[in-house]
PDB file of N, CA and C in Angstrom:
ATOM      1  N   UNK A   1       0.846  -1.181   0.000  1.00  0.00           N
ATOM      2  CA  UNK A   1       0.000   0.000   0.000  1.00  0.00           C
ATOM      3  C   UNK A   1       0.888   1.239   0.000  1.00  0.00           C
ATOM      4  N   UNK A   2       0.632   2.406  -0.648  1.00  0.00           N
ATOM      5  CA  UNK A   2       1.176   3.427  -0.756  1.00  0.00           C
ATOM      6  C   UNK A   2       0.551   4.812  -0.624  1.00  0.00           C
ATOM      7  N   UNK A   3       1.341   5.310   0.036  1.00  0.00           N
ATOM      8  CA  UNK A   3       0.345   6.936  -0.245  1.00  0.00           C
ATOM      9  C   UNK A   3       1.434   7.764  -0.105  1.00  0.00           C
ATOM     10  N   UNK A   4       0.754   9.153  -0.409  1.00  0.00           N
ATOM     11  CA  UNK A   4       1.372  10.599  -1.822  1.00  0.00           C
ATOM     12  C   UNK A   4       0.868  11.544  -0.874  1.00  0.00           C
ATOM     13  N   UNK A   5       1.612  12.228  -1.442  1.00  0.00           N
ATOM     14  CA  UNK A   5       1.649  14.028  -0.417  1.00  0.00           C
ATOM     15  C   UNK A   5       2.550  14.722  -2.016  1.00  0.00           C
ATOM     16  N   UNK A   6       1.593  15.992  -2.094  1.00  0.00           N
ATOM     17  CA  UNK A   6       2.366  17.135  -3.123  1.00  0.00           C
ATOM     18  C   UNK A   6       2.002  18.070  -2.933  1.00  0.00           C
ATOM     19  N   UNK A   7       3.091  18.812  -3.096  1.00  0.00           N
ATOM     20  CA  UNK A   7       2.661  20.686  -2.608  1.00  0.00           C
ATOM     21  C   UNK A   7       3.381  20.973  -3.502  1.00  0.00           C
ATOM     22  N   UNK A   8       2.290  22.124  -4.072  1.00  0.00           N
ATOM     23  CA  UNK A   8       2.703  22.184  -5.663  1.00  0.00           C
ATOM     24  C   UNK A   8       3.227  24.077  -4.786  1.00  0.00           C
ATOM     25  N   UNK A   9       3.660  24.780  -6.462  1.00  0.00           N
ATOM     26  CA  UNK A   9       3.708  26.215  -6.358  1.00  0.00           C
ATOM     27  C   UNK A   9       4.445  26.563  -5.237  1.00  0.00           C
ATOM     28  N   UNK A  10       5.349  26.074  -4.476  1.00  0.00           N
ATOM     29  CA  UNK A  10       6.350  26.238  -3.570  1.00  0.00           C
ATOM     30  C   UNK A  10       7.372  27.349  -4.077  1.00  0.00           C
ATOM     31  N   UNK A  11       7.537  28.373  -3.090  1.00  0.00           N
ATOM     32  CA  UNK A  11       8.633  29.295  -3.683  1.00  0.00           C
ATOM     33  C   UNK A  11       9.649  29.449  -3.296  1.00  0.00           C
ATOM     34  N   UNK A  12      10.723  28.228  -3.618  1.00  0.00           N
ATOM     35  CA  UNK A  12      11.606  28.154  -3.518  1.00  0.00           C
ATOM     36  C   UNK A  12      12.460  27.435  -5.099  1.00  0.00           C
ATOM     37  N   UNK A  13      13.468  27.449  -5.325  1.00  0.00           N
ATOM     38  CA  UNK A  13      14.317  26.787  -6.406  1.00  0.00           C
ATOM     39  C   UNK A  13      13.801  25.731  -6.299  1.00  0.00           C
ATOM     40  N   UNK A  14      13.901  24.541  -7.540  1.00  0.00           N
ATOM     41  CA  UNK A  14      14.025  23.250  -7.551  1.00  0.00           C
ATOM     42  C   UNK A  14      15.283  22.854  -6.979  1.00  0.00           C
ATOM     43  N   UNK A  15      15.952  24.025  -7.159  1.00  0.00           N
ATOM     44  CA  UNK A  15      17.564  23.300  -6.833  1.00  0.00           C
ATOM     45  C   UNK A  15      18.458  23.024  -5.892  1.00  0.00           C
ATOM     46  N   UNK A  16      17.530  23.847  -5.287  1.00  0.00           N
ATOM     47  CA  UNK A  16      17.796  23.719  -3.505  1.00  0.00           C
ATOM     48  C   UNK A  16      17.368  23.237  -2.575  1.00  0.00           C
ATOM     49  N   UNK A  17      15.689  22.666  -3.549  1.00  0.00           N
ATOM     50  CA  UNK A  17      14.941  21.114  -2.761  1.00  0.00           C
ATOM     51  C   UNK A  17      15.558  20.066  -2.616  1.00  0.00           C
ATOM     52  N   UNK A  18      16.165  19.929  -4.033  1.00  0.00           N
ATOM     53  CA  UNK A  18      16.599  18.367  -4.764  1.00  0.00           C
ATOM     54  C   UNK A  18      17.701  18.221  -4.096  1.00  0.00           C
ATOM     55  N   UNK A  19      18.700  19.316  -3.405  1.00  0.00           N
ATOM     56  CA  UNK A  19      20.021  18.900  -2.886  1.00  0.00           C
ATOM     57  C   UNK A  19      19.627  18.159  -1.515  1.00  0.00           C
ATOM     58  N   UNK A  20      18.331  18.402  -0.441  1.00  0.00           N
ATOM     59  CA  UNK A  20      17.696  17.967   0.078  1.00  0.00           C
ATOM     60  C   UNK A  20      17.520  16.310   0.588  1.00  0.00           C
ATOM     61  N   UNK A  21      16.588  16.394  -0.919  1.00  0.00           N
ATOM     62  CA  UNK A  21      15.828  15.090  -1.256  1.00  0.00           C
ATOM     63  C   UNK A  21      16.581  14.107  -1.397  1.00  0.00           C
ATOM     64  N   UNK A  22      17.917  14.119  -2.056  1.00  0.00           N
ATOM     65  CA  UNK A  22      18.896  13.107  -2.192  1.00  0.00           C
ATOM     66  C   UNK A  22      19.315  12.551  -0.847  1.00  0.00           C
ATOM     67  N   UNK A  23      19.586  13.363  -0.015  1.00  0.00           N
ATOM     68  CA  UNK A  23      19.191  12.799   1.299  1.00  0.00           C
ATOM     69  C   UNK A  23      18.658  11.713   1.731  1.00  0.00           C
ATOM     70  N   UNK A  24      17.354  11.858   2.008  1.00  0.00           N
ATOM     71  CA  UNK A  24      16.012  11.227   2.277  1.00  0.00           C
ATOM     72  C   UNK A  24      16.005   9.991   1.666  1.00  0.00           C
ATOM     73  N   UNK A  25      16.111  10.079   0.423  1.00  0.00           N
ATOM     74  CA  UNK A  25      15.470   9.056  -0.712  1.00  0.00           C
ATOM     75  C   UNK A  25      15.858   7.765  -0.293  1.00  0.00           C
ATOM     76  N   UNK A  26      14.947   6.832   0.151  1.00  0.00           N
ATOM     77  CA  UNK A  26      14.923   5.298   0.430  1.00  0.00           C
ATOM     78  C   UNK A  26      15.264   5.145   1.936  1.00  0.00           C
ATOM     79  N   UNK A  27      14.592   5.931   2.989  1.00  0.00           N
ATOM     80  CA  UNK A  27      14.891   5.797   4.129  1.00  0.00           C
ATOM     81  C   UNK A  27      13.867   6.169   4.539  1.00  0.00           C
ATOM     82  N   UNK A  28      13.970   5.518   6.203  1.00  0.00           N
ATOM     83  CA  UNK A  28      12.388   5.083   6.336  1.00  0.00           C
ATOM     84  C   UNK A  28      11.862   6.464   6.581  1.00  0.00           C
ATOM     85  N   UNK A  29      10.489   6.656   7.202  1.00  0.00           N
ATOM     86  CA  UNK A  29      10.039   7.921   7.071  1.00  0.00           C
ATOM     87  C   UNK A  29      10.032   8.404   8.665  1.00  0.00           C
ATOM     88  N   UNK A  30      10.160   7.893   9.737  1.00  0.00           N
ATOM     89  CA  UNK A  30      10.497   8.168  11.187  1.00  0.00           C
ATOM     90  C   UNK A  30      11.828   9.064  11.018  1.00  0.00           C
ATOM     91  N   UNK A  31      12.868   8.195  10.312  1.00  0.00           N
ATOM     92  CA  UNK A  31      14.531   8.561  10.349  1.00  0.00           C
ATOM     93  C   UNK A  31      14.444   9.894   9.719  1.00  0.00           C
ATOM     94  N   UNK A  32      13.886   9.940   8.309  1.00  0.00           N
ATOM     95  CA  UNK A  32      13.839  11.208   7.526  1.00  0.00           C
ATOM     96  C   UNK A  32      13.649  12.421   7.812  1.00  0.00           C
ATOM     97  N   UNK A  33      12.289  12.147   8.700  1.00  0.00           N
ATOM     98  CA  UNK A  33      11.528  13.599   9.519  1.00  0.00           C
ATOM     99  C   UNK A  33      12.997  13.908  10.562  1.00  0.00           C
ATOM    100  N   UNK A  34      13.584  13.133  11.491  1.00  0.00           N
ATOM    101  CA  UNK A  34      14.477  13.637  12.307  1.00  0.00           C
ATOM    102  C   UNK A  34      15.650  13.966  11.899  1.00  0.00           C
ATOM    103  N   UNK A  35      16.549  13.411  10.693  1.00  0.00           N
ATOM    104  CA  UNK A  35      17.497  14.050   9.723  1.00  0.00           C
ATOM    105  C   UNK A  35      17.122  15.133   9.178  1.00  0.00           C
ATOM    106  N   UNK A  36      16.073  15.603   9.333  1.00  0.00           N
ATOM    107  CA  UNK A  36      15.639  17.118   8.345  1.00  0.00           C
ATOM    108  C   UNK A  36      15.426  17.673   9.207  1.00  0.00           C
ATOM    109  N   UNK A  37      14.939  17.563  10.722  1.00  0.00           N
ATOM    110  CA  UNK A  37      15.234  18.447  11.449  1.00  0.00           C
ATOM    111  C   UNK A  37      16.547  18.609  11.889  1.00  0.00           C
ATOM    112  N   UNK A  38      16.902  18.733  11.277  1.00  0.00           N
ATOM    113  CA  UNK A  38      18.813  18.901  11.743  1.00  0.00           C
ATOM    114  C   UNK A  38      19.425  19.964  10.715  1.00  0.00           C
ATOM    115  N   UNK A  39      18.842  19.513   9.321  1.00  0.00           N
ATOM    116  CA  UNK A  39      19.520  20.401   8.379  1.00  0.00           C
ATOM    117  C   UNK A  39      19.102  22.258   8.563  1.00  0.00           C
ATOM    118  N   UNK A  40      20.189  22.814   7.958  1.00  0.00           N
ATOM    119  CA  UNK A  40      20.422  24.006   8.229  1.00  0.00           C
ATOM    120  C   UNK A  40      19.438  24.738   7.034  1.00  0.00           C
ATOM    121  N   UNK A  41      19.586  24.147   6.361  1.00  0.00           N
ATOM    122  CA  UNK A  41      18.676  24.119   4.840  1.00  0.00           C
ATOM    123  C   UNK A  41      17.211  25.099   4.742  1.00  0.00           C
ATOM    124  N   UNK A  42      16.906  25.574   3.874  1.00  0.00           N
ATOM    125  CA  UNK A  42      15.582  26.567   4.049  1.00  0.00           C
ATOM    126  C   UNK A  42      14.465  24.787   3.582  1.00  0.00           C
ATOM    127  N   UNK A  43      14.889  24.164   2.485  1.00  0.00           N
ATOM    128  CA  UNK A  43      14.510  23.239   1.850  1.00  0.00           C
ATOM    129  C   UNK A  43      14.084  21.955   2.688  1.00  0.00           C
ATOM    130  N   UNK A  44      14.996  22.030   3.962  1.00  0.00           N
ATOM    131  CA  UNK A  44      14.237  20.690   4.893  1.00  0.00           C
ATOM    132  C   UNK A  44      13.237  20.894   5.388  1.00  0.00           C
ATOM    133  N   UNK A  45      13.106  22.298   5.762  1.00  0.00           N
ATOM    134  CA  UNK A  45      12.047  22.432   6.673  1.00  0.00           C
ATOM    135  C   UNK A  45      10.403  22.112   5.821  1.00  0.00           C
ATOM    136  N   UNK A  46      10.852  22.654   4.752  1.00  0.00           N
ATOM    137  CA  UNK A  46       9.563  22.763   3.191  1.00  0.00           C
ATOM    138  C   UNK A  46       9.147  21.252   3.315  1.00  0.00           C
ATOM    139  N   UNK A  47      10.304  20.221   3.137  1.00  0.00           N
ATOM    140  CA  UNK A  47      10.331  18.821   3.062  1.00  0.00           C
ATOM    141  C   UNK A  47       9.529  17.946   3.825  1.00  0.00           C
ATOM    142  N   UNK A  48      10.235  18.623   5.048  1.00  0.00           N
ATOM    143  CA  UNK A  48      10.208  17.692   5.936  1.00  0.00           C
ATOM    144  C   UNK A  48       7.977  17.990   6.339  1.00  0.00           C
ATOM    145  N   UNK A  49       7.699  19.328   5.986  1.00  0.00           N
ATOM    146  CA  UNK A  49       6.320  19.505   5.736  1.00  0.00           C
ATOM    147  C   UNK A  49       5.201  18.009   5.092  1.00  0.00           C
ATOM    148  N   UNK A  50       6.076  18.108   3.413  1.00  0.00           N
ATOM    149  CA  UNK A  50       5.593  16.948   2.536  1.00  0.00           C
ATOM    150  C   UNK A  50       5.325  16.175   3.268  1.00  0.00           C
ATOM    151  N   UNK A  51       6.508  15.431   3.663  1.00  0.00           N
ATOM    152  CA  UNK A  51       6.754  14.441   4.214  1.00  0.00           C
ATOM    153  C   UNK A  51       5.775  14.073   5.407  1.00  0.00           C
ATOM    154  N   UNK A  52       5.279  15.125   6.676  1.00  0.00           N
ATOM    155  CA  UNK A  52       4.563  15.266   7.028  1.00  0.00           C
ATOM    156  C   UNK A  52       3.096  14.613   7.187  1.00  0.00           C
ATOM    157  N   UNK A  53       2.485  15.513   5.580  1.00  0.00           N
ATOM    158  CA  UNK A  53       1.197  14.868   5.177  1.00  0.00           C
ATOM    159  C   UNK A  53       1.179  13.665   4.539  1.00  0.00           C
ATOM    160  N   UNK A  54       2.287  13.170   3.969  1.00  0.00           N
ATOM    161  CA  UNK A  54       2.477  11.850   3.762  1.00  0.00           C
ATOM    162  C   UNK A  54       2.648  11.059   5.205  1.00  0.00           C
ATOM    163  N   UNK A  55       2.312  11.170   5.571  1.00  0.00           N
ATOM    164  CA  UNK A  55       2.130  10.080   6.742  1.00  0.00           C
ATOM    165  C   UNK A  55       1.075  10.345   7.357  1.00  0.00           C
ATOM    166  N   UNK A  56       0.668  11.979   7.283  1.00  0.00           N
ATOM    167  CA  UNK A  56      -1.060  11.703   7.877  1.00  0.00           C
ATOM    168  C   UNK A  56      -1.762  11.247   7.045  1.00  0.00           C
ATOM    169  N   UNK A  57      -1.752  10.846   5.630  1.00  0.00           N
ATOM    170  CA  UNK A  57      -1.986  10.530   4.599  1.00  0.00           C
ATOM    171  C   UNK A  57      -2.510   8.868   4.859  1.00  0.00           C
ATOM    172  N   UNK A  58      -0.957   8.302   5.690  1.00  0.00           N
ATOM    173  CA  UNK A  58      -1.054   6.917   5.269  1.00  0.00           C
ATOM    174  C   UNK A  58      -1.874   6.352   6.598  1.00  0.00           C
ATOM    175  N   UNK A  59      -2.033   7.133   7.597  1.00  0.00           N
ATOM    176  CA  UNK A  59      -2.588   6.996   9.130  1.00  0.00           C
ATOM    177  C   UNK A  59      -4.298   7.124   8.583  1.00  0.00           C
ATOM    178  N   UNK A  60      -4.285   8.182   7.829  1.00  0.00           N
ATOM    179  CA  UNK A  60      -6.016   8.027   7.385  1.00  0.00           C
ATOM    180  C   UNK A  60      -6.488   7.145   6.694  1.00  0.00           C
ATOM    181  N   UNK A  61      -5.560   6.427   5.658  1.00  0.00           N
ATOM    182  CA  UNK A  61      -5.886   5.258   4.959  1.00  0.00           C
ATOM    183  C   UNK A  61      -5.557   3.518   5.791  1.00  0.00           C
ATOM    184  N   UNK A  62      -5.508   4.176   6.830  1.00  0.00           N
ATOM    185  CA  UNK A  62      -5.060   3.011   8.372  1.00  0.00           C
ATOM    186  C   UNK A  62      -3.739   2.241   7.578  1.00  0.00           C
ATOM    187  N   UNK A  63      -3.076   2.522   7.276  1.00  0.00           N
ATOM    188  CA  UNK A  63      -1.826   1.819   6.928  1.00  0.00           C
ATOM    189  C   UNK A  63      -1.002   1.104   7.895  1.00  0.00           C
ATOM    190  N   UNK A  64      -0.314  -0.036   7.777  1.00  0.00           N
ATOM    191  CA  UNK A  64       0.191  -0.406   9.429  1.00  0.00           C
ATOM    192  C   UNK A  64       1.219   0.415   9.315  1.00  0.00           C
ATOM    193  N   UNK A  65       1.790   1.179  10.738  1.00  0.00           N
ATOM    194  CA  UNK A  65       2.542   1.963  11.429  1.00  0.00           C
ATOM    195  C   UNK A  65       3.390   2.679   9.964  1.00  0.00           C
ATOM    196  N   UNK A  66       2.750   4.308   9.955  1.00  0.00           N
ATOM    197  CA  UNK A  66       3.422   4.795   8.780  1.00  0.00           C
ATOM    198  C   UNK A  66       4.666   5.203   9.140  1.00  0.00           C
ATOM    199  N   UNK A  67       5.145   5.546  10.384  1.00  0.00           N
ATOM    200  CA  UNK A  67       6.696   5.655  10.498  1.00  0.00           C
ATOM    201  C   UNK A  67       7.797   5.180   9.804  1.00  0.00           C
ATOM    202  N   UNK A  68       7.317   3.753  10.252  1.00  0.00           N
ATOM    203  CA  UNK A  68       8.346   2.413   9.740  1.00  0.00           C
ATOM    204  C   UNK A  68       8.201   2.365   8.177  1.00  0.00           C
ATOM    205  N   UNK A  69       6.942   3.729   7.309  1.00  0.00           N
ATOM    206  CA  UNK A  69       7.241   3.181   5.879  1.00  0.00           C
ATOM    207  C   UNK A  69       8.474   3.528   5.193  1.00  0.00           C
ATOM    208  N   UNK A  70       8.794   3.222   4.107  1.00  0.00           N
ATOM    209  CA  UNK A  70       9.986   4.127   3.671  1.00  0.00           C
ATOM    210  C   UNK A  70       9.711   4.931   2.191  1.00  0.00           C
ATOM    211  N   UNK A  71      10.737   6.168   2.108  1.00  0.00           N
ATOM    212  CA  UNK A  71      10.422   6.597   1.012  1.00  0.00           C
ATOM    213  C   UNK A  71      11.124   6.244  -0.420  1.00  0.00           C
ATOM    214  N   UNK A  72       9.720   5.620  -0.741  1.00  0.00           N
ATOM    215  CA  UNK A  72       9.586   5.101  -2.041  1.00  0.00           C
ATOM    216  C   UNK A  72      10.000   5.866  -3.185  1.00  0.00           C
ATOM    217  N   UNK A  73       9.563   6.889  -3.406  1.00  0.00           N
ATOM    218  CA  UNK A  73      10.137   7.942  -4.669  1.00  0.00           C
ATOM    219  C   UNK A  73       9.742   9.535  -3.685  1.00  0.00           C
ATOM    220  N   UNK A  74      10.484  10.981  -4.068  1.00  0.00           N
ATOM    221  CA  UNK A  74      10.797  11.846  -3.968  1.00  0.00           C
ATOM    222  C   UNK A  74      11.022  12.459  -4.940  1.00  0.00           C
ATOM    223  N   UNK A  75      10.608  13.676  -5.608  1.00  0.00           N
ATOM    224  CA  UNK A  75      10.752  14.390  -6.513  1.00  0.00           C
ATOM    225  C   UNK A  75      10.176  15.364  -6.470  1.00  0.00           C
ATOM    226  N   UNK A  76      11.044  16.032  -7.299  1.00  0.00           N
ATOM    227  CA  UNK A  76      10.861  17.736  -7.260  1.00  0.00           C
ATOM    228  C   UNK A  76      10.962  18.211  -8.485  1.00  0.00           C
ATOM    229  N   UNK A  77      10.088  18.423  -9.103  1.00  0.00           N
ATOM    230  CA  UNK A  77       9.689  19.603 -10.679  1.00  0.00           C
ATOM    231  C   UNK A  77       9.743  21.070 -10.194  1.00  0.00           C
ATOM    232  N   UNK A  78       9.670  21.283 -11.743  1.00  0.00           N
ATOM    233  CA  UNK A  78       9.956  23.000 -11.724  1.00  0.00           C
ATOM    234  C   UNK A  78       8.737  22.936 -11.975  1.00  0.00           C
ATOM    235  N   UNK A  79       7.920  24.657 -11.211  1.00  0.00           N
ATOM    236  CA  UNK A  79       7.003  24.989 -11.361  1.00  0.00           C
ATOM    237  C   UNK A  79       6.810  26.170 -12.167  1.00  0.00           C
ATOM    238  N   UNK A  80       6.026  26.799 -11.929  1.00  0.00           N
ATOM    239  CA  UNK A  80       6.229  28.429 -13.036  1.00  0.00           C
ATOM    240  C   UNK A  80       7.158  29.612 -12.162  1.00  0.00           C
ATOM    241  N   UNK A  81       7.779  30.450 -12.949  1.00  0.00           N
ATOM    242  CA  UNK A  81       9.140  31.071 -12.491  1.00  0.00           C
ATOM    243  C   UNK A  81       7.694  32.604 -13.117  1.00  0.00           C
ATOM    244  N   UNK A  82       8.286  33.518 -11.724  1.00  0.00           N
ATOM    245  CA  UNK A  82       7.505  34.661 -11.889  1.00  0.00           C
ATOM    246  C   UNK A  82       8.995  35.678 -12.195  1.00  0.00           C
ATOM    247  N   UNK A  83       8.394  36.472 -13.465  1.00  0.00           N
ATOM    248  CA  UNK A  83       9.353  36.843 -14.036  1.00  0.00           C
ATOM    249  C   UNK A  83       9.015  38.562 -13.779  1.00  0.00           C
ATOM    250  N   UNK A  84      10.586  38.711 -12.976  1.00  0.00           N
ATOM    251  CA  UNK A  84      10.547  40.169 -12.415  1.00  0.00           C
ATOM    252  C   UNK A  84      11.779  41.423 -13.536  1.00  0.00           C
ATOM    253  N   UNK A  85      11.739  42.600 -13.522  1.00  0.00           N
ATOM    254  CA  UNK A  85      12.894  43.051 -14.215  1.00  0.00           C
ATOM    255  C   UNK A  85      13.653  44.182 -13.194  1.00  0.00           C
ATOM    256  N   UNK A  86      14.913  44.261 -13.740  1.00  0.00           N
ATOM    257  CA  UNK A  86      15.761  44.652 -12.994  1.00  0.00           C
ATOM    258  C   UNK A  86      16.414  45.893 -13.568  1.00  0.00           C
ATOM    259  N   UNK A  87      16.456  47.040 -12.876  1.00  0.00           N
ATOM    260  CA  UNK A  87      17.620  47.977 -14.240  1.00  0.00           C
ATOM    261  C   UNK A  87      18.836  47.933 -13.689  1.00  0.00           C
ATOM    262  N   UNK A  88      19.701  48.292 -15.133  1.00  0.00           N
ATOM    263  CA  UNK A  88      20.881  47.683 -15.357  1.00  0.00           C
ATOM    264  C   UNK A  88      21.344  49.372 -15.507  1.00  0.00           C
ATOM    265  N   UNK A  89      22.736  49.342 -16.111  1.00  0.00           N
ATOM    266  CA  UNK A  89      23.251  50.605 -16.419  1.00  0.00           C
ATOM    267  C   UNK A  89      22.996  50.816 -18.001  1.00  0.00           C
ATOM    268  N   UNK A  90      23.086  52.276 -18.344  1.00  0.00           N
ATOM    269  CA  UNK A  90      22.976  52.902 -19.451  1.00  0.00           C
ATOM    270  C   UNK A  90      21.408  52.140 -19.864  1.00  0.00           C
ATOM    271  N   UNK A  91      20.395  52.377 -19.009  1.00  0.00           N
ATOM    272  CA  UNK A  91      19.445  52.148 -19.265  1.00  0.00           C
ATOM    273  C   UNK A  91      18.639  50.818 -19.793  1.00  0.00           C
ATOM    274  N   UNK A  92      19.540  49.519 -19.489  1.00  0.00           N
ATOM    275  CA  UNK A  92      19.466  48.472 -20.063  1.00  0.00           C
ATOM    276  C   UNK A  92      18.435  47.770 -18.762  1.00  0.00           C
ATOM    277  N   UNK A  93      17.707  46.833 -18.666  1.00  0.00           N
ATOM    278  CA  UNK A  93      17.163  46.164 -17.576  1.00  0.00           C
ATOM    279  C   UNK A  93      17.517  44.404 -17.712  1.00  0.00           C
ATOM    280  N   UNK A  94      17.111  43.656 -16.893  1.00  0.00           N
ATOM    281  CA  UNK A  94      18.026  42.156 -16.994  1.00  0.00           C
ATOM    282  C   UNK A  94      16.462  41.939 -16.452  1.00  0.00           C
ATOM    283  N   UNK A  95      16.572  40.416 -16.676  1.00  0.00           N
ATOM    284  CA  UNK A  95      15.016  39.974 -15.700  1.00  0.00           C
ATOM    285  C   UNK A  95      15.555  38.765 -15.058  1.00  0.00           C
ATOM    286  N   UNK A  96      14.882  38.876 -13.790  1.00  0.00           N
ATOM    287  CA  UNK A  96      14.942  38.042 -12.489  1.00  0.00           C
ATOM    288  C   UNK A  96      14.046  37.126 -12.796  1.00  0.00           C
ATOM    289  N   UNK A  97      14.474  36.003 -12.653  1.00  0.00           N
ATOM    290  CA  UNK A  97      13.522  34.438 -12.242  1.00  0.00           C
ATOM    291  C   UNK A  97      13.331  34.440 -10.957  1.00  0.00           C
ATOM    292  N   UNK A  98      11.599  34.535 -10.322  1.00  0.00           N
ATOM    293  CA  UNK A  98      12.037  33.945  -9.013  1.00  0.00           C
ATOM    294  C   UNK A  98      11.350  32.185  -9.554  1.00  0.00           C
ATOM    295  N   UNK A  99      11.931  31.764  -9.481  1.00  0.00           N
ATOM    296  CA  UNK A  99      11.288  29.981  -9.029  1.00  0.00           C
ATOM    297  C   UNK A  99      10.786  28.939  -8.057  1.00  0.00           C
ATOM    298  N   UNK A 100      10.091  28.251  -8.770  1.00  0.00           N
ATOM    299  CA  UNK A 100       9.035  27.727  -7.711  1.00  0.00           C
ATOM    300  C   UNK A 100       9.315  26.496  -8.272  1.00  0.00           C
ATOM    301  N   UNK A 101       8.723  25.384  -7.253  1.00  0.00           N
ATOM    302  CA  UNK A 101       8.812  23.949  -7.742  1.00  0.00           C
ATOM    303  C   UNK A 101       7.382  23.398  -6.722  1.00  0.00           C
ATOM    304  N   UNK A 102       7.239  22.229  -7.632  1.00  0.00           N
ATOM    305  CA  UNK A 102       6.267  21.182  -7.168  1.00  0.00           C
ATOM    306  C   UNK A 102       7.426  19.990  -6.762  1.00  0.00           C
ATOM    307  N   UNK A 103       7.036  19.830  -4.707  1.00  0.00           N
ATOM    308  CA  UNK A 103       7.474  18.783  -4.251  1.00  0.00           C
ATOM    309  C   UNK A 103       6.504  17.587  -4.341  1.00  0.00           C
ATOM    310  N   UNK A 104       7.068  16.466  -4.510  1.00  0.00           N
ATOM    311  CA  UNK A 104       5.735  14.869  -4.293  1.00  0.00           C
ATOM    312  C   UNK A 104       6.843  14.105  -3.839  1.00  0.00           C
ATOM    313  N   UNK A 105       6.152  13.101  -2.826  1.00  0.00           N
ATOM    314  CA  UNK A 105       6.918  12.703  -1.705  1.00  0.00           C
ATOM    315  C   UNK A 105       5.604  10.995  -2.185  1.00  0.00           C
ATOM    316  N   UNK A 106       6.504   9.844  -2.286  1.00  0.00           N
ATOM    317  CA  UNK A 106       5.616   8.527  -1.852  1.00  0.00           C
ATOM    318  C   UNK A 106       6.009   7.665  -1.130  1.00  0.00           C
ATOM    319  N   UNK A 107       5.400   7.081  -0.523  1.00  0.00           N
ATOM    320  CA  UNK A 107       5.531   6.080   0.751  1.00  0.00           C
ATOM    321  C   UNK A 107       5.262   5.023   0.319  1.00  0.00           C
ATOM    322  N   UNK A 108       5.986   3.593   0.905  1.00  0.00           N
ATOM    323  CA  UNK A 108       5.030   2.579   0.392  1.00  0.00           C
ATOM    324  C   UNK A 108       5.988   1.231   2.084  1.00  0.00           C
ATOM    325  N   UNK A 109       5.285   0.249   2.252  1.00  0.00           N
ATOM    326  CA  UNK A 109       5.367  -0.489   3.171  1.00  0.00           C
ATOM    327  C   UNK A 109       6.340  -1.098   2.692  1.00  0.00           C
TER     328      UNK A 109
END
């Protein structure tokens, strides 16, 4: 049995989730939540959220003991980048990406 947690439109980089997630990936989900509270990271704390509702997730679908599940897949897409502009000299402007990503987090026994 498996269950999913995604939080989409997150505003943060993909790229600073995923350094994260590599972490995590294939460890159980008790261990994960307490390794991410450790990291210094803006990105664990986001994570360790997912991760979160993935287990109230698997407690509502009565799963046996979702702690002990482990994580099955982790991934992080790019979401839409809100595009800001910047001025430059001699009247030139540059444009700012801010970026966002969609985290999904799965569990499985």
């Amino acid at each position: 049995m498996e269950s999913k947690a995604i939080l989409k439109y997150s505003r943060i980089a993909p790229r600073k989730v995923r350094r994260v997630t590599k972490l995590i990936a294939g460890v159980k989900a008790g261990e994960a939540l307490v390794n991410l509270g450790f990291l210094p990271q803006r990105g664990g704390k986001i994570v360790a959220k997912v991760l979160k509702s993935a287990i109230a997730n698997a407690e509502q679908k009565k799963v046996a003991d979702p702690e002990s599940m482990r994580i099955a897949k982790i991934f992080v897409d790019q979401g839409p980048s809100m595009k800001r502009m910047s001025t430059r000299s001699m009247g030139r402007a540059d444009m700012i990406k801010k970026r966002s990503c969609h985290i999904t987090v799965i569990l499985e026994d």
